[in-house]
PDB file of N, CA and C in Angstrom:
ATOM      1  N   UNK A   1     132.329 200.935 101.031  1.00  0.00           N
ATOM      2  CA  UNK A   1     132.945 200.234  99.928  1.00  0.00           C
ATOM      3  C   UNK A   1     131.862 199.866  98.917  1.00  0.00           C
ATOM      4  N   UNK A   2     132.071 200.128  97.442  1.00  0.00           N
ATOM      5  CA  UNK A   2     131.177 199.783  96.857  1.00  0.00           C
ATOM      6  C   UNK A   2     131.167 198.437  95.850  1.00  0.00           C
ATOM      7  N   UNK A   3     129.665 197.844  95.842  1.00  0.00           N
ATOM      8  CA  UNK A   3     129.968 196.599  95.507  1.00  0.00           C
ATOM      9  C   UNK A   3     130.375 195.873  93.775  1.00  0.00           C
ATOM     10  N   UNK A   4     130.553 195.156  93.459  1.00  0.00           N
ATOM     11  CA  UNK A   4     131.173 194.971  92.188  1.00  0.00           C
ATOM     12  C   UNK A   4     129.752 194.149  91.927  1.00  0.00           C
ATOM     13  N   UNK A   5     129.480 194.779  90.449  1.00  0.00           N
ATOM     14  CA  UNK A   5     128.598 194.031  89.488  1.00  0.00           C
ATOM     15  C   UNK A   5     128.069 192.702  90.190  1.00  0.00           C
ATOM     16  N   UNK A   6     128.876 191.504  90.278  1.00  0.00           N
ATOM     17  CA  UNK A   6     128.700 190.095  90.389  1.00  0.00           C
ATOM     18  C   UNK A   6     128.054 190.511  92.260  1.00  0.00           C
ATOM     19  N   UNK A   7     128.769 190.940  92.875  1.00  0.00           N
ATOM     20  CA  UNK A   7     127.913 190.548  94.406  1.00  0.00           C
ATOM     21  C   UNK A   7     126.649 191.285  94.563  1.00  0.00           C
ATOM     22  N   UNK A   8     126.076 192.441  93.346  1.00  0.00           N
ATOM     23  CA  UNK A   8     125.446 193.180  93.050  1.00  0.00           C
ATOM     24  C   UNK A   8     123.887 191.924  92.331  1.00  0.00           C
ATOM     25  N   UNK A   9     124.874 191.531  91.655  1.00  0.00           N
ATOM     26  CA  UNK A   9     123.849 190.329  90.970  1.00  0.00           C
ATOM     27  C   UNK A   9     123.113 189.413  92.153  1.00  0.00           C
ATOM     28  N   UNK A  10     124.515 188.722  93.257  1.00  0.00           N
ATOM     29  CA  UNK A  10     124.074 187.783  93.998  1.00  0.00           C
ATOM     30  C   UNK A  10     123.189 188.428  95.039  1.00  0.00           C
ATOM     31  N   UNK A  11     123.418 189.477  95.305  1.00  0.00           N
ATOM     32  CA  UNK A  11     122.251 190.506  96.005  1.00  0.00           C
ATOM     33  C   UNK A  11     120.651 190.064  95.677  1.00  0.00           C
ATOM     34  N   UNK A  12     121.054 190.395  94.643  1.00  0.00           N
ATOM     35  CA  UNK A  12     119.392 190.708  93.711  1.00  0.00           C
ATOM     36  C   UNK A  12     119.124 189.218  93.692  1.00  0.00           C
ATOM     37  N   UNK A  13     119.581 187.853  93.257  1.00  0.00           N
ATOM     38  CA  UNK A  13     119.349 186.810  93.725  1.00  0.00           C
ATOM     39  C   UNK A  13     118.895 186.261  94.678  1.00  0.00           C
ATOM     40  N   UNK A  14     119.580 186.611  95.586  1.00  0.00           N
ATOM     41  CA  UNK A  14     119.083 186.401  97.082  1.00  0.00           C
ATOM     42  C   UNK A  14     117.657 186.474  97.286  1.00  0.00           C
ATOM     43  N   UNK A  15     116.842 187.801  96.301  1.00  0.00           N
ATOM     44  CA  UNK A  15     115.357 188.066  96.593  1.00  0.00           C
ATOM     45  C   UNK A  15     114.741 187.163  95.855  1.00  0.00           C
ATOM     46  N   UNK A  16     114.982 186.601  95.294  1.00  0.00           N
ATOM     47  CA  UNK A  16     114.131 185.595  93.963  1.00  0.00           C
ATOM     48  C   UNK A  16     112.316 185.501  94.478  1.00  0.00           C
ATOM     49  N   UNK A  17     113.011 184.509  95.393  1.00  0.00           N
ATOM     50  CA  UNK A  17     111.624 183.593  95.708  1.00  0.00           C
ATOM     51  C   UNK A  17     110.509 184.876  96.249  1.00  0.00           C
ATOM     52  N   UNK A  18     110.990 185.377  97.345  1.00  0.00           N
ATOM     53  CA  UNK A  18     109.673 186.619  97.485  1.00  0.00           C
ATOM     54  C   UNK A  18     109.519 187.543  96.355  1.00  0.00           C
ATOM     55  N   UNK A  19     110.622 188.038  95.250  1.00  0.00           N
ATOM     56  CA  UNK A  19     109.615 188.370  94.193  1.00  0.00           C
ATOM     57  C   UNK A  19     108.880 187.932  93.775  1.00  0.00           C
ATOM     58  N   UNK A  20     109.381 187.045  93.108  1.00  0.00           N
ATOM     59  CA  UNK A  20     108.203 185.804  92.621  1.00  0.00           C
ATOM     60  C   UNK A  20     106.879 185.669  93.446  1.00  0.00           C
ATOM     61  N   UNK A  21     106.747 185.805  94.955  1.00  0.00           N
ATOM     62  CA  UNK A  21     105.538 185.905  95.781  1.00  0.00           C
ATOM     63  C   UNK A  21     104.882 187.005  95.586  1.00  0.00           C
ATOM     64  N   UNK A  22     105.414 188.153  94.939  1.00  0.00           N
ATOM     65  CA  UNK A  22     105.085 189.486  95.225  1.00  0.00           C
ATOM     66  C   UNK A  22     104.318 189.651  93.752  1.00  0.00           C
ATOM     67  N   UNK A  23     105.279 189.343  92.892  1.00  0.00           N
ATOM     68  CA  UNK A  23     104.541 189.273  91.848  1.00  0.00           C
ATOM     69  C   UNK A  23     103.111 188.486  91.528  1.00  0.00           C
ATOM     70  N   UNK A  24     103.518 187.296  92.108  1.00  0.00           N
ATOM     71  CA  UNK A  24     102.141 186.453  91.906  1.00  0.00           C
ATOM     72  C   UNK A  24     100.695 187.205  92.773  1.00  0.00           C
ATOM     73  N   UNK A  25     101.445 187.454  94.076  1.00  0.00           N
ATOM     74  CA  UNK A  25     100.159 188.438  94.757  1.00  0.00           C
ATOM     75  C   UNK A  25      99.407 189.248  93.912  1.00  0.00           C
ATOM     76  N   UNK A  26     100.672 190.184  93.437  1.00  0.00           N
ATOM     77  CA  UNK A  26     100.284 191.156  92.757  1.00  0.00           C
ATOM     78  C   UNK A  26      98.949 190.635  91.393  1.00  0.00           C
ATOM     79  N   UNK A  27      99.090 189.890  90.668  1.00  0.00           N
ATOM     80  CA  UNK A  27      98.421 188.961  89.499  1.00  0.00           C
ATOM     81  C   UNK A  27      97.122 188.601  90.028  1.00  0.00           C
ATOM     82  N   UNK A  28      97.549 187.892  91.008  1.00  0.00           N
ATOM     83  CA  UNK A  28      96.234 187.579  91.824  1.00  0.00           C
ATOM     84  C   UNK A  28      94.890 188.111  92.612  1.00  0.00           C
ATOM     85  N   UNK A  29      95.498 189.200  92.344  1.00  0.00           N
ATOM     86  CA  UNK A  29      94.608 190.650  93.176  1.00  0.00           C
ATOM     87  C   UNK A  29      93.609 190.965  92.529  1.00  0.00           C
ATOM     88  N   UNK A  30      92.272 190.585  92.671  1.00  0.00           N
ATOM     89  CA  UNK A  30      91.361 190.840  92.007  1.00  0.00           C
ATOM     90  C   UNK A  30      90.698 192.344  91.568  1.00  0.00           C
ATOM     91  N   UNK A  31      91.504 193.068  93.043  1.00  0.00           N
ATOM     92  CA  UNK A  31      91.859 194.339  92.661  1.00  0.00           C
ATOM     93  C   UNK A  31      92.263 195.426  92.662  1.00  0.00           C
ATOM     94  N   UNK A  32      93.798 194.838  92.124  1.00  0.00           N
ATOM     95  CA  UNK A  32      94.377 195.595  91.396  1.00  0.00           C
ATOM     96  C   UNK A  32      94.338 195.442  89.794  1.00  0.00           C
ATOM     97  N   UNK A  33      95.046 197.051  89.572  1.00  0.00           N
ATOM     98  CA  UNK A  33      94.506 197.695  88.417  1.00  0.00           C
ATOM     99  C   UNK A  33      95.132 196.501  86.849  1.00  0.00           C
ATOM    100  N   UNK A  34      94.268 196.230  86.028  1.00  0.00           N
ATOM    101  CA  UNK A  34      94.500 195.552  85.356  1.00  0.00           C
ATOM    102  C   UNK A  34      95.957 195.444  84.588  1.00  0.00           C
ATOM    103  N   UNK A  35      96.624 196.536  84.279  1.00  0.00           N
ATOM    104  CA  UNK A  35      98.134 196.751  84.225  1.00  0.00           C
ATOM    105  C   UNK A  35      99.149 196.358  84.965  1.00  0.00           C
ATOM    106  N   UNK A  36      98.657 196.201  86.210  1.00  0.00           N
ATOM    107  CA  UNK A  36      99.176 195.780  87.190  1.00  0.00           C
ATOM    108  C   UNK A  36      99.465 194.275  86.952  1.00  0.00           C
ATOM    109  N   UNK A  37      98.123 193.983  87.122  1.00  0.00           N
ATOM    110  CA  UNK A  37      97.930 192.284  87.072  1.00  0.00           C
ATOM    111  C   UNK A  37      98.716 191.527  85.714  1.00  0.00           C
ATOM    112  N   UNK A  38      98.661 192.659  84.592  1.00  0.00           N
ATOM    113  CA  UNK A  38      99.300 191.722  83.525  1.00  0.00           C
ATOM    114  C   UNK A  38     100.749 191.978  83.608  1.00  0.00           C
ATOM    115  N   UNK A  39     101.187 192.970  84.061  1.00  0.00           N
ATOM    116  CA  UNK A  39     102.757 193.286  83.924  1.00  0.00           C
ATOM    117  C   UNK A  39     103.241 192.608  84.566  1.00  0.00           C
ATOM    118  N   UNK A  40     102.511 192.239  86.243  1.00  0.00           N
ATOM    119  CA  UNK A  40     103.236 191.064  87.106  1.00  0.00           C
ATOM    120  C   UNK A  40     103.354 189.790  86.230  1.00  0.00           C
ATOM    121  N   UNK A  41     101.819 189.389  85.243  1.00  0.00           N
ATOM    122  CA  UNK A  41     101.794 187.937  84.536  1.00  0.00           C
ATOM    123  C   UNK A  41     103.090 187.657  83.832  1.00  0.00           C
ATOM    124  N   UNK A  42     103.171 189.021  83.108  1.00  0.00           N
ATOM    125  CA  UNK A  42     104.285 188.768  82.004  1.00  0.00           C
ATOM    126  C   UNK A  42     105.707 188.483  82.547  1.00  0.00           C
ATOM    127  N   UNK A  43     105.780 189.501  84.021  1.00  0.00           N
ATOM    128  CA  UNK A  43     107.277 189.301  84.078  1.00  0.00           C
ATOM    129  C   UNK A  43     107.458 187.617  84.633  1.00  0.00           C
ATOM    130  N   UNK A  44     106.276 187.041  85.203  1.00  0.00           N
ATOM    131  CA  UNK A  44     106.278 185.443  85.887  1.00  0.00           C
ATOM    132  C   UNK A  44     106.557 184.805  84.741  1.00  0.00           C
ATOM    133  N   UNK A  45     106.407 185.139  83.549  1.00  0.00           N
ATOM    134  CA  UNK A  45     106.108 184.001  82.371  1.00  0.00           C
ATOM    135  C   UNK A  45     108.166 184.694  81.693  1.00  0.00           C
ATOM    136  N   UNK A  46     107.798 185.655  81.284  1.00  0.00           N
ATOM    137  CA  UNK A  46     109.565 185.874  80.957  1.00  0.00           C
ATOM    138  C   UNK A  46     110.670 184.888  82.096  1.00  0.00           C
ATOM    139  N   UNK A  47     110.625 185.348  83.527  1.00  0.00           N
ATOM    140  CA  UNK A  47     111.100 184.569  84.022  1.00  0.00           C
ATOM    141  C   UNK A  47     111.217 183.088  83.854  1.00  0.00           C
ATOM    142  N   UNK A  48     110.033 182.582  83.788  1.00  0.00           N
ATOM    143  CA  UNK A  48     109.748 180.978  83.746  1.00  0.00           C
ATOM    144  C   UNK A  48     110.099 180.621  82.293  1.00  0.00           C
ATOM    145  N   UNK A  49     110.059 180.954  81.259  1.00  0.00           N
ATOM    146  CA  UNK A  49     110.106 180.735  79.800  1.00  0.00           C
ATOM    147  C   UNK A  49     110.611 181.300  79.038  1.00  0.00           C
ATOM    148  N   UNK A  50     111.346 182.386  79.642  1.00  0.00           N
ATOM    149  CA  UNK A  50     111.657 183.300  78.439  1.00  0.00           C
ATOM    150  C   UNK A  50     110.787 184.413  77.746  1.00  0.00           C
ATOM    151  N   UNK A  51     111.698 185.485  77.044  1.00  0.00           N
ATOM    152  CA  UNK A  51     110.510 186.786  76.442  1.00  0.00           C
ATOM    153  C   UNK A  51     110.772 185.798  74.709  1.00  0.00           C
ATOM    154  N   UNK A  52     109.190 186.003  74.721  1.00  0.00           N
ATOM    155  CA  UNK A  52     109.390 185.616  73.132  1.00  0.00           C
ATOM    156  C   UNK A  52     110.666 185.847  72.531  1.00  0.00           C
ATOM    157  N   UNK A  53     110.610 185.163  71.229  1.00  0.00           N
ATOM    158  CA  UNK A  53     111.051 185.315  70.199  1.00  0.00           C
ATOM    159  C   UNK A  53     110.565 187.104  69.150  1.00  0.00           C
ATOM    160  N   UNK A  54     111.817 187.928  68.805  1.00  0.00           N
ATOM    161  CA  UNK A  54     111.495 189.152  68.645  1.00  0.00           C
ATOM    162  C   UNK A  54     111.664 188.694  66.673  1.00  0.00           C
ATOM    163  N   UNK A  55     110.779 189.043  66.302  1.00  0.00           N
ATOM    164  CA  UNK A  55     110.509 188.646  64.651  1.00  0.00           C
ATOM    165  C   UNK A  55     111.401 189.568  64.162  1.00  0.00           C
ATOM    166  N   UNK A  56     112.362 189.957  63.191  1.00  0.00           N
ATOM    167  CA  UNK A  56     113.024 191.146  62.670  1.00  0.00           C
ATOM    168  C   UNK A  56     112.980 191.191  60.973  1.00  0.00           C
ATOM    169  N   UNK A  57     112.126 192.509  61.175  1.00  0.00           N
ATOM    170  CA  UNK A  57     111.488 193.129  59.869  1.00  0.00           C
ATOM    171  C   UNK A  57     112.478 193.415  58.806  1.00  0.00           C
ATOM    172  N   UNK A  58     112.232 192.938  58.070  1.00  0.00           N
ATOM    173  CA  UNK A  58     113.420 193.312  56.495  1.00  0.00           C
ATOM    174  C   UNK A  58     112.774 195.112  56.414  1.00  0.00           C
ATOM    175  N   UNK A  59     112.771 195.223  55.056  1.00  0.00           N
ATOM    176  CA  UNK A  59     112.035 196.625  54.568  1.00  0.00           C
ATOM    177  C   UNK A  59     110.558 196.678  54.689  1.00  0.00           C
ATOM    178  N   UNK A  60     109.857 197.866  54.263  1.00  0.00           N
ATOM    179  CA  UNK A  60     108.396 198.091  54.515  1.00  0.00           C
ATOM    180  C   UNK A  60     107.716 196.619  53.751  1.00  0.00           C
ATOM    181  N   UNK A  61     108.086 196.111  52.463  1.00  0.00           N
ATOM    182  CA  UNK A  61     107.406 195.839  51.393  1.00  0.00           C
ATOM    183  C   UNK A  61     107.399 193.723  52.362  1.00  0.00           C
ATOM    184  N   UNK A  62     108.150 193.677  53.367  1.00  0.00           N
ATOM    185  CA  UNK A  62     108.209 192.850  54.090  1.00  0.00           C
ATOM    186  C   UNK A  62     109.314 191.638  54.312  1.00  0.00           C
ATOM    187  N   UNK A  63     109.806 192.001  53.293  1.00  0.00           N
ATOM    188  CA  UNK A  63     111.213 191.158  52.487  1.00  0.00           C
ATOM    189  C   UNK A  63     112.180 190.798  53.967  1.00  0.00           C
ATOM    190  N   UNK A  64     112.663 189.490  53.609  1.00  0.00           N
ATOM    191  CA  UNK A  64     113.095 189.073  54.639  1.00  0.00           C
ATOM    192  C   UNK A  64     114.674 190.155  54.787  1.00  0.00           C
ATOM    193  N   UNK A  65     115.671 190.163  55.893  1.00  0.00           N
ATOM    194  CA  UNK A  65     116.616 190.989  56.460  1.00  0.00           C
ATOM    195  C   UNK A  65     117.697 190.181  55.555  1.00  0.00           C
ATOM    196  N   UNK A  66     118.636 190.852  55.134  1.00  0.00           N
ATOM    197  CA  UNK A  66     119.172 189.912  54.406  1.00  0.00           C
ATOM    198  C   UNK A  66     121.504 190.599  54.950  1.00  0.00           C
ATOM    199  N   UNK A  67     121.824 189.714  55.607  1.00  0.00           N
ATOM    200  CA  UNK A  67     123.552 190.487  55.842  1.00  0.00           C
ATOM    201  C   UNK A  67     124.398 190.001  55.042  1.00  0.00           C
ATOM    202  N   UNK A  68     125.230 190.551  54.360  1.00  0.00           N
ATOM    203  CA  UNK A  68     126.438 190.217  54.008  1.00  0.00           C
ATOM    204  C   UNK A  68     128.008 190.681  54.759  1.00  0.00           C
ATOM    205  N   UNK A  69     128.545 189.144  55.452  1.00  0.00           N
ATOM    206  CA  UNK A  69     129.862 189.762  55.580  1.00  0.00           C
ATOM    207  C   UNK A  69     130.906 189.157  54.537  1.00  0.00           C
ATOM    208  N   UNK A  70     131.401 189.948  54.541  1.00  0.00           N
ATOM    209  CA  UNK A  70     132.996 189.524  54.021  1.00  0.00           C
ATOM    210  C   UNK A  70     134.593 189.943  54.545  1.00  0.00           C
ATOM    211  N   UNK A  71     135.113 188.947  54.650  1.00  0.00           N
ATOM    212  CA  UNK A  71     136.258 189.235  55.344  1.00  0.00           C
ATOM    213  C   UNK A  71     137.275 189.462  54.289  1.00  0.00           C
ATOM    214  N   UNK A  72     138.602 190.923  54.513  1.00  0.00           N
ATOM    215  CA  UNK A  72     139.220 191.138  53.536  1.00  0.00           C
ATOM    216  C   UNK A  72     140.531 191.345  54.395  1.00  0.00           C
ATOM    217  N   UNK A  73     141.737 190.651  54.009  1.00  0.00           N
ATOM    218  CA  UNK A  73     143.219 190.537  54.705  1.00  0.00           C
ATOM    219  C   UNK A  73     143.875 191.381  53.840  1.00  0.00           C
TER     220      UNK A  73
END
């Protein structure tokens, strides 16, 4: 039987805390390969805080993004 999205989620939940161990190992490893160490950092810090804020570029010349809606009945 296959599982639905949500018990799919609570699955992957279930692992939290030893990722989180695995990752930090991983960071902590003096050596492993430096890619390593930062990709584990980043995903500890997304988790814990969030992925930045993504800036969104108007045109080349730098101009801010600018939308117009309008609604028509």
């Amino acid at each position: 039987m296959s599982k639905t999205p949500t018990q799919i989620k609570s699955l992957a939940r279930a692992h939290t805390e030893r990722a989180i161990q695995v990752l930090q190992g991983i960071m902590d490893q003096p050596d492993a390969p430096h890619a390593a160490r930062v990709t584990a950092a980043t995903a500890l810090l997304d988790r814990g805080w969030g992925k930045p804020a993504q800036v969104q570029a108007g045109d080349e010349d730098g101009g801010p993004v600018k939308l117009e809606v309008s609604w028509k009945r």
